[in-house]
Protein backbone atom coordinates (compact mmCIF):
# COMPACT_ATOMS: atom_id res chain seq x y z
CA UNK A 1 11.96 -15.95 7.53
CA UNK A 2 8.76 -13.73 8.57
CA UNK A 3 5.97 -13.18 6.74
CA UNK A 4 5.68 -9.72 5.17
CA UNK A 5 2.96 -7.41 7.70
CA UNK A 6 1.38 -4.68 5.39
CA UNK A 7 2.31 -2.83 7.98
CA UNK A 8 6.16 -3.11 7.64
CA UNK A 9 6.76 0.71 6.94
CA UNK A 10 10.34 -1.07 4.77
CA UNK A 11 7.97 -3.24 2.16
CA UNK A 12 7.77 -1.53 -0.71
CA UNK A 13 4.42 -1.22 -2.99
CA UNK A 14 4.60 -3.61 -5.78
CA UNK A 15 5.60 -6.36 -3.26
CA UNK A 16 2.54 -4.64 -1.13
CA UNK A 17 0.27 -4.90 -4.78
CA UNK A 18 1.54 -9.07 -5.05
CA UNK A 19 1.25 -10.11 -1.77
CA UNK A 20 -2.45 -8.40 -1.22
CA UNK A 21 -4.19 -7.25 -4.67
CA UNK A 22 -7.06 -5.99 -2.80
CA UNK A 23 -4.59 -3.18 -1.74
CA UNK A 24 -4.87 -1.81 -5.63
CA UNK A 25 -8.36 -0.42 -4.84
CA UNK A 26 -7.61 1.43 -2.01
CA UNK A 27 -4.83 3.41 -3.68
CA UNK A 28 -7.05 4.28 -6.95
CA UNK A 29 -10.03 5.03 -4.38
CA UNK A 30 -7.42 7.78 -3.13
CA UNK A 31 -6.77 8.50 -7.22
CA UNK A 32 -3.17 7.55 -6.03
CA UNK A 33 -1.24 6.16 -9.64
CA UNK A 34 0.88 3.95 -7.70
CA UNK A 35 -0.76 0.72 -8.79
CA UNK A 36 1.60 0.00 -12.01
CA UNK A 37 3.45 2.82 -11.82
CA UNK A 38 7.18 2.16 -12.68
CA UNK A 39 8.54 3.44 -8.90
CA UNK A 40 6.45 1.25 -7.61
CA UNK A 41 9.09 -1.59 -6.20
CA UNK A 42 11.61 1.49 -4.73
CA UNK A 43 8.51 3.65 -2.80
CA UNK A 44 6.87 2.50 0.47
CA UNK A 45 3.31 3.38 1.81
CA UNK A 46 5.15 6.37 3.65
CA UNK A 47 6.50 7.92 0.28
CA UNK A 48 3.37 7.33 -1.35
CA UNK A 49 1.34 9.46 1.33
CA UNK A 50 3.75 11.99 1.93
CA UNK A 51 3.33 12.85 -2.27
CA UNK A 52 -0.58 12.72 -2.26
CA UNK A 53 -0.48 14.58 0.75
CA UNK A 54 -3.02 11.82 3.04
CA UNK A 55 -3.36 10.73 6.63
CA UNK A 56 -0.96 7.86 6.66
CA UNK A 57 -2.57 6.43 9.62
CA UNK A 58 -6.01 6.57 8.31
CA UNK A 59 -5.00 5.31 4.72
CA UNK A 60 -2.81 2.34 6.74
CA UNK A 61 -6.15 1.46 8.41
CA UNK A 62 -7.79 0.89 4.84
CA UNK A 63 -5.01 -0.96 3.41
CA UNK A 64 -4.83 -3.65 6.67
CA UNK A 65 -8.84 -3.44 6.73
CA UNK A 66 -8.79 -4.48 2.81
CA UNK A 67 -5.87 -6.93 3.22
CA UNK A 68 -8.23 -8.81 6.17
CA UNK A 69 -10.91 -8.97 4.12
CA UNK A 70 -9.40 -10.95 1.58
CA UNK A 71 -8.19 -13.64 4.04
C-alpha cells in the first residue's frame, strides 16, 4: 500500500489534518472551519474550495508547500 499524496483529490480532510497538522493553518488562514468540523472525514480539498469559493490550485500549492515544510 501507497503512501497518502496530499495531493490525492480522493483523501478526505481529517485524514489530510492527521497525516500533516501543518495543513490546519492553511485552512484557518483562508477562515475555512474545516479543521474540526464534523464533515470533515466525508469532504475532500475539492468540496472544501468549491464552498469557500477559492482557487483550488493556488490553495493546493499552500497545502503541499506547508506539508514540505514540516518534513
Amino acid at each position: 500500500m501507497r503512501a497518502p499524496f496530499i495531493d490525492d483529490p480522493d483523501l478526505e480532510l481529517s485524514r489530510i489534518f492527521d497525516l500533516w497538522p501543518c495543513a490546519a493553518q492553511v485552512f484557518m488562514e483562508q477562515r475555512m472551519l474545516c479543521f474540526g468540523c464534523p464533515i470533515a472525514p466525508f469532504h475532500t480539498v475539492i468540496d472544501a474550495v468549491q464552498e469557500y469559493r477559492l482557487d483550488e490550485a493556488a490553495f493546493r500549492a499552500r497545502l503541499r508547500a506547508a506539508a514540505l515544510g514540516e518534513a
